[in-house]
C-alpha atoms as a PDB file:
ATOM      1  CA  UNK A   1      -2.513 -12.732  28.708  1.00  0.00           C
ATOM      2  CA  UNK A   2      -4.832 -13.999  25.737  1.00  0.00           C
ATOM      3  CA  UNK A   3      -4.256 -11.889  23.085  1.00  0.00           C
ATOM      4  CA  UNK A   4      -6.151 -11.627  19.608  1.00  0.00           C
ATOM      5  CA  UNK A   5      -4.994 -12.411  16.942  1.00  0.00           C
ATOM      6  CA  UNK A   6      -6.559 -11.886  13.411  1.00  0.00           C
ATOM      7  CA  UNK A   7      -8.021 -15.139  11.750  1.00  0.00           C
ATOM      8  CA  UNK A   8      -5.911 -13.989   8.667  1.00  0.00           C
ATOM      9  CA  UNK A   9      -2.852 -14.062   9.823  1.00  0.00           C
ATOM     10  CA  UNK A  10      -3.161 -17.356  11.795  1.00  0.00           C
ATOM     11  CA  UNK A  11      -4.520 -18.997   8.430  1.00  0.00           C
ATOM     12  CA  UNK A  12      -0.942 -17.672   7.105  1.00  0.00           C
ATOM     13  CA  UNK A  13       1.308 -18.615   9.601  1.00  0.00           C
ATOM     14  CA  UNK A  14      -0.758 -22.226   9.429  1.00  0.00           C
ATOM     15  CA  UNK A  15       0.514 -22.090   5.945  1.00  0.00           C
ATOM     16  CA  UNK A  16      -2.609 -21.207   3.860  1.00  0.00           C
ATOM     17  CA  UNK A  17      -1.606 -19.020   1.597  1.00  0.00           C
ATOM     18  CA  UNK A  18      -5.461 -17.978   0.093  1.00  0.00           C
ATOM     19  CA  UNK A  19      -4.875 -15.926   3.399  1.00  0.00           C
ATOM     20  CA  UNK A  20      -2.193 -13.910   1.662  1.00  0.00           C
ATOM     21  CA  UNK A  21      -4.333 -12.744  -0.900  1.00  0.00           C
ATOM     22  CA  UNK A  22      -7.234 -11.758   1.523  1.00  0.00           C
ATOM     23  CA  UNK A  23      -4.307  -9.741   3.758  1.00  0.00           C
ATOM     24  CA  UNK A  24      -2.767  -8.332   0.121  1.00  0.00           C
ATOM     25  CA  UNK A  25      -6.583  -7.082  -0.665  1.00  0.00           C
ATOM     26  CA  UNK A  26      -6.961  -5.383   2.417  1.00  0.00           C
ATOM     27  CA  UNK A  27      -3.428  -3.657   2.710  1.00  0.00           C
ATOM     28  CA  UNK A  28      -1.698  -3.270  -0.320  1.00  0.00           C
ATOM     29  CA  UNK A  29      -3.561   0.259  -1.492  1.00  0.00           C
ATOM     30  CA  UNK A  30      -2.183   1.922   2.054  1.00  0.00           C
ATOM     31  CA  UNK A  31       1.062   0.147   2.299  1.00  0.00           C
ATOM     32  CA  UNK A  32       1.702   1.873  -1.742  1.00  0.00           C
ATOM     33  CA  UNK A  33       0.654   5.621  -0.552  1.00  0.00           C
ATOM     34  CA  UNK A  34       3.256   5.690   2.445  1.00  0.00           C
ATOM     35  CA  UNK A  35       5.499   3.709   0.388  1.00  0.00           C
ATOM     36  CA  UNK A  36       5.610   6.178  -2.191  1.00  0.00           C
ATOM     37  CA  UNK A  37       5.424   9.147   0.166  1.00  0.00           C
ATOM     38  CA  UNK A  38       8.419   8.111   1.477  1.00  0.00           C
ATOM     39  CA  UNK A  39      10.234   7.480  -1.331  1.00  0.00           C
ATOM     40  CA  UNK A  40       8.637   9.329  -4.395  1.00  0.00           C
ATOM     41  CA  UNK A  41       9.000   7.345  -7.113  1.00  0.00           C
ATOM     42  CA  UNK A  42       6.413   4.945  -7.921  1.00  0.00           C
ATOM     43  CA  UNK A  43       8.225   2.096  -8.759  1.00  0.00           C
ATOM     44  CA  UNK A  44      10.337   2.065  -5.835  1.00  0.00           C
ATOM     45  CA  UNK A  45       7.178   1.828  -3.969  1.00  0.00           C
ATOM     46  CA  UNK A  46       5.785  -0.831  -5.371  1.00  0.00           C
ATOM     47  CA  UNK A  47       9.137  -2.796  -5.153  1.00  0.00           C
ATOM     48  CA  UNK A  48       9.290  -1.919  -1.453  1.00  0.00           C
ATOM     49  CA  UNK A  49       5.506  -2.875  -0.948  1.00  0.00           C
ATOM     50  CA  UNK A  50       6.762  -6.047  -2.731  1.00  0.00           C
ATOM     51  CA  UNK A  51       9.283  -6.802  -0.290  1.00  0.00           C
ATOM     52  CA  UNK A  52       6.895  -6.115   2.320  1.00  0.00           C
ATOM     53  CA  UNK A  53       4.631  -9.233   1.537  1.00  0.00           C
ATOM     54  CA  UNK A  54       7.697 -11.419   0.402  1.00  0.00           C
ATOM     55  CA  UNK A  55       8.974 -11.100   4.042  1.00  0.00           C
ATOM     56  CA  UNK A  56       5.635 -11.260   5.592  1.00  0.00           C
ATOM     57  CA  UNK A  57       5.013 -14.869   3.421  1.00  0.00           C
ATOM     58  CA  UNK A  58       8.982 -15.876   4.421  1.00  0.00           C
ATOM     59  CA  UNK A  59       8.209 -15.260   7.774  1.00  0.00           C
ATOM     60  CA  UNK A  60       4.517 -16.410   8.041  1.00  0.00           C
ATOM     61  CA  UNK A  61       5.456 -19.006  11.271  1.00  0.00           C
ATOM     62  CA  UNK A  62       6.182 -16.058  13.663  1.00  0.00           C
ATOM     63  CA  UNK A  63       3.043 -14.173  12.270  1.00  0.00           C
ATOM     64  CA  UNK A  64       1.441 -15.975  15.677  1.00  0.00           C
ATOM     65  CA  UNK A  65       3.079 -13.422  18.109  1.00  0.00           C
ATOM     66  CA  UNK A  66       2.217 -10.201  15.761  1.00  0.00           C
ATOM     67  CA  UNK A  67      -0.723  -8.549  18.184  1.00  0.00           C
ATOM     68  CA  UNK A  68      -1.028  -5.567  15.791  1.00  0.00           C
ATOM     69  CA  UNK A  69      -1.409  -6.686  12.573  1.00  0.00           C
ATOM     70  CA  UNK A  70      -1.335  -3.166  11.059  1.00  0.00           C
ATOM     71  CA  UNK A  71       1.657  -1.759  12.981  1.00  0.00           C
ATOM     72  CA  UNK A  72       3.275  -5.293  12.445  1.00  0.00           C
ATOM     73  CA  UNK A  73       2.862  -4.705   8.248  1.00  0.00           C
ATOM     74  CA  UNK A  74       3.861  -0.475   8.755  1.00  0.00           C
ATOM     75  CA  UNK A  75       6.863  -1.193  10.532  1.00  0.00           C
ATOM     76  CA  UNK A  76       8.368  -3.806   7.785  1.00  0.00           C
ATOM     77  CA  UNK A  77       7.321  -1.512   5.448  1.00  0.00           C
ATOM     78  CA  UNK A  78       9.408   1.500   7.190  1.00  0.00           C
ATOM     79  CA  UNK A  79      12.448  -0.830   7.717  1.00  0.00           C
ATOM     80  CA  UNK A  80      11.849  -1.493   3.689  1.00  0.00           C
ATOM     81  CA  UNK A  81      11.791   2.206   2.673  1.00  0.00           C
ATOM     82  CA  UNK A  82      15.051   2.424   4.885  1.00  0.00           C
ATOM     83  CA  UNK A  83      16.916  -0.492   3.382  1.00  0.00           C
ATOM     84  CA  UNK A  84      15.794   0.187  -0.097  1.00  0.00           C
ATOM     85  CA  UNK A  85      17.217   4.387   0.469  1.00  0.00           C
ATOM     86  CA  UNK A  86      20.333   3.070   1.870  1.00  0.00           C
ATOM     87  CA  UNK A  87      20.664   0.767  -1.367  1.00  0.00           C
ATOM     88  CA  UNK A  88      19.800   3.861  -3.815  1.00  0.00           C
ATOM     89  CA  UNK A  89      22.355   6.179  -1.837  1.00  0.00           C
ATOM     90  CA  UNK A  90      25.177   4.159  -3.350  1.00  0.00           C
ATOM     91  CA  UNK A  91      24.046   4.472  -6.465  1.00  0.00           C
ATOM     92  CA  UNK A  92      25.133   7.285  -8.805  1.00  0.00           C
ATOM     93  CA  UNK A  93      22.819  10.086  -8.507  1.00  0.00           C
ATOM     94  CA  UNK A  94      20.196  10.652 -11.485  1.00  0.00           C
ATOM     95  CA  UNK A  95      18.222  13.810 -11.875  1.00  0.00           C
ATOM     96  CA  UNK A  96      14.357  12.923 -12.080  1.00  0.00           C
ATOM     97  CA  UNK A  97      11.491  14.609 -11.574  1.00  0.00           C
ATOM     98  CA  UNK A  98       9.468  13.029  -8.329  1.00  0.00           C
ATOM     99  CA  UNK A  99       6.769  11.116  -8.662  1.00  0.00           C
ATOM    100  CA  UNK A 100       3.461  13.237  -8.646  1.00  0.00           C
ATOM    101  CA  UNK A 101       1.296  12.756  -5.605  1.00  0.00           C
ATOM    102  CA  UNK A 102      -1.752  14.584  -6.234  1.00  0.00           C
ATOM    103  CA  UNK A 103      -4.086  11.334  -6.155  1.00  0.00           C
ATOM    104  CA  UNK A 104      -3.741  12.553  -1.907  1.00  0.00           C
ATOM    105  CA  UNK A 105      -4.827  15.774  -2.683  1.00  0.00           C
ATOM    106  CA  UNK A 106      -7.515  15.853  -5.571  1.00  0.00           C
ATOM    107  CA  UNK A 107      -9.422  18.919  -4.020  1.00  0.00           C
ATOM    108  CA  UNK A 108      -6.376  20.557  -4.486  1.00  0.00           C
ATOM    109  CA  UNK A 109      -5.460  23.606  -7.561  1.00  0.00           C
ATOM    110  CA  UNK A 110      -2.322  22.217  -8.752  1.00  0.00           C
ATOM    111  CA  UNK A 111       0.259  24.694  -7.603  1.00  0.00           C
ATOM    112  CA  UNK A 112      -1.235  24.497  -4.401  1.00  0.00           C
ATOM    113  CA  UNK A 113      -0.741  20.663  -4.723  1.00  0.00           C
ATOM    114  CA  UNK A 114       2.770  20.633  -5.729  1.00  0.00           C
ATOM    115  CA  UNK A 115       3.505  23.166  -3.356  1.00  0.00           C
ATOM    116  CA  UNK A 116       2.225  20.611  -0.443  1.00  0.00           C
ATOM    117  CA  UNK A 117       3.624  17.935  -2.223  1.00  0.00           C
ATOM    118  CA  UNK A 118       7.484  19.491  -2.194  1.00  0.00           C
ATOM    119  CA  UNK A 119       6.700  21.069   1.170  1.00  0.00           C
ATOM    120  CA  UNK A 120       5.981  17.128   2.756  1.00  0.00           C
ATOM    121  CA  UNK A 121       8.587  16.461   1.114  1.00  0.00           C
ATOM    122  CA  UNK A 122      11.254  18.719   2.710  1.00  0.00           C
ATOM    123  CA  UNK A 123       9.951  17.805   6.252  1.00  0.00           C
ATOM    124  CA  UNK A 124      12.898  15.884   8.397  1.00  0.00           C
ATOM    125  CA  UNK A 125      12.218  12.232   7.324  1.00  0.00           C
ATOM    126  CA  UNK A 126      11.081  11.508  10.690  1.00  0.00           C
ATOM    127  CA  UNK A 127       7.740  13.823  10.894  1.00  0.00           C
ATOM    128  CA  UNK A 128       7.559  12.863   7.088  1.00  0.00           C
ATOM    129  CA  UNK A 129       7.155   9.211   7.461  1.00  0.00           C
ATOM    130  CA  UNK A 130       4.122  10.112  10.751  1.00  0.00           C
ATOM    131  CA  UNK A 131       2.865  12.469   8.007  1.00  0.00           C
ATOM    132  CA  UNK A 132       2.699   9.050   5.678  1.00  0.00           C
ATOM    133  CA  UNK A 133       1.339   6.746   8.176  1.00  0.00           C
ATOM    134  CA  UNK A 134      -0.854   9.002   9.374  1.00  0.00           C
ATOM    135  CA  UNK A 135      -2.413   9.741   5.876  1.00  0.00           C
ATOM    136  CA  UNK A 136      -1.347   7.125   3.470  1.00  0.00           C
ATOM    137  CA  UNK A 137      -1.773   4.540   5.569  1.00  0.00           C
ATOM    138  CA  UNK A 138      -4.510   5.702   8.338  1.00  0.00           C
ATOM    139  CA  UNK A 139      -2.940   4.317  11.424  1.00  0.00           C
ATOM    140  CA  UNK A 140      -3.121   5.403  14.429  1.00  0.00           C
ATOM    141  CA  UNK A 141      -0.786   6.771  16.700  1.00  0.00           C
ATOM    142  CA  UNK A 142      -0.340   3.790  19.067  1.00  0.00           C
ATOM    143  CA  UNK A 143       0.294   1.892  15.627  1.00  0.00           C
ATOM    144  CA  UNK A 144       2.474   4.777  14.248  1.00  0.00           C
ATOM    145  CA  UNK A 145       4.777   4.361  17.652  1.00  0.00           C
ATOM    146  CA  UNK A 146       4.964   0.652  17.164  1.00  0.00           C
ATOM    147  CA  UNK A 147       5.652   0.780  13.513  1.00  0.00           C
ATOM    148  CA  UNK A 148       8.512   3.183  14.306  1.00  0.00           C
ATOM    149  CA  UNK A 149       9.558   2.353  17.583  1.00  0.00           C
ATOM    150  CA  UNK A 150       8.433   5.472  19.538  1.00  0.00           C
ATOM    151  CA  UNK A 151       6.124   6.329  22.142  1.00  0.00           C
ATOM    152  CA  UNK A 152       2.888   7.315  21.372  1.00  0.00           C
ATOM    153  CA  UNK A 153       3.401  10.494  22.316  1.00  0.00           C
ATOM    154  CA  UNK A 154       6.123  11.289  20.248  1.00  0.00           C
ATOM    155  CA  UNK A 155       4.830   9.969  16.873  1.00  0.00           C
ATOM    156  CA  UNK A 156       1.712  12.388  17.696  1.00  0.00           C
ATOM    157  CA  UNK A 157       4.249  15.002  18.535  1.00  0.00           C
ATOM    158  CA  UNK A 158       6.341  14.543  15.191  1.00  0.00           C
ATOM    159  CA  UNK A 159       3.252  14.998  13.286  1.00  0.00           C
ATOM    160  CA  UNK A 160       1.835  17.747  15.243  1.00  0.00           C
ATOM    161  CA  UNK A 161       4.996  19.235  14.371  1.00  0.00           C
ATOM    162  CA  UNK A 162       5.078  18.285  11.040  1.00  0.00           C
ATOM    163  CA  UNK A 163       1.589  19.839  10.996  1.00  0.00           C
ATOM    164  CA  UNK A 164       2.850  23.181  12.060  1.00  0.00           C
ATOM    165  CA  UNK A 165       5.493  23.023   9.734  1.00  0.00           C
ATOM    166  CA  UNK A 166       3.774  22.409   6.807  1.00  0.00           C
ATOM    167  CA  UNK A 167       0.807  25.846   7.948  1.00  0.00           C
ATOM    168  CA  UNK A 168       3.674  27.930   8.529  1.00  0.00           C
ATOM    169  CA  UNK A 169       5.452  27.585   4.841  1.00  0.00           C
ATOM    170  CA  UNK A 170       1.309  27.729   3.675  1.00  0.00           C
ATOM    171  CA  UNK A 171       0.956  30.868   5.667  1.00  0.00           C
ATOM    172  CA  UNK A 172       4.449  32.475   4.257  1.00  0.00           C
ATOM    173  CA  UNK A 173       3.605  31.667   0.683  1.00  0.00           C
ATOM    174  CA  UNK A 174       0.344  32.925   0.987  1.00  0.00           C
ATOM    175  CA  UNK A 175       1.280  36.048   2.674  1.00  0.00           C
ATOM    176  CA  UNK A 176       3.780  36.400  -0.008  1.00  0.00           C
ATOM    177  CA  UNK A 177       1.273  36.038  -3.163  1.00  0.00           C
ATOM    178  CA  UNK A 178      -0.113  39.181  -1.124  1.00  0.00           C
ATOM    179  CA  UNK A 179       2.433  41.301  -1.040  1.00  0.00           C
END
């Protein structure tokens, strides 16, 4: 099998780091949006997306056998999020405010937004993080399955699902601004 692999990242597991930049340029806005859906706090997400191109420069020799660029960059970025919520879970627990994510929804009145916002945010983390690769970070299904280790079918299921989740509390707040 001759697969294809992006002149990038074979310029970056060659050891030519200009690459990184090129690769930073071209992912580092979408890696952020998921990040911080994920985790809602904006500096957490930038740490994480941090961590994600740390790795991928540590690791830049086995870049070679990544066929999905994308997916490859989604799924470090997921087994970031994870690492970096584990770490925060053992810390004491601190009462702020989430990090507002109306730059995803600018069309948006603001109750409406904040409403969506908390409402993503109370999905099972699961359909959440489909709901942030889907958006944030415009992948594909294929590439949400491989970033998460799922069929394809199932990360189109958990956002279908996360879909209907998120019209049903619309449709019950709605119904009760009616009332």
């Amino acid at each position: 099998m001759n697969k294809s692999v992006d002149p990038l990242v074979s310029d970056l597991a060659a050891g030519q780091l200009e690459a990184f930049g090129q690769l930073y340029d071209q992912y580092a806005g979408r890696l952020f949006a998921a990040a911080l859906r994920m985790l809602r706090r904006r500096e957490c997400a930038e740490d994480v997306v941090q961590e994600v191109f740390v790795a991928m420069v540590r690791s830049r020799h086995r870049l070679s056998d990544v066929e999905d660029l994308t997916a490859y960059l989604f799924a470090t970025l997921r087994n970031a999020v994870a690492q970096h919520a584990s770490r925060r879970a053992r810390l004491p627990i601190v009462n702020e405010p989430a990090e507002d994510l109306a730059v995803t929804f600018p069309d948006q009145p603001d109750s409406r937004r904040d409403e969506l916002r908390d409402a993503i945010a109370n999905l099972p983390s699961a359909q959440r993080d489909v709901i942030a690769l889907k958006i944030d970070g415009e992948l594909t299904f294929a590439q949400i399955g491989q970033a998460i280790g799922v069929s394809t079918n199932t990360a189109a299921s958990r956002y279908r699902y996360a879909l209907e989740k998120l019209r049903a509390n619309f449709q019950a707040s709605s119904k009760g601004e009616t009332d």
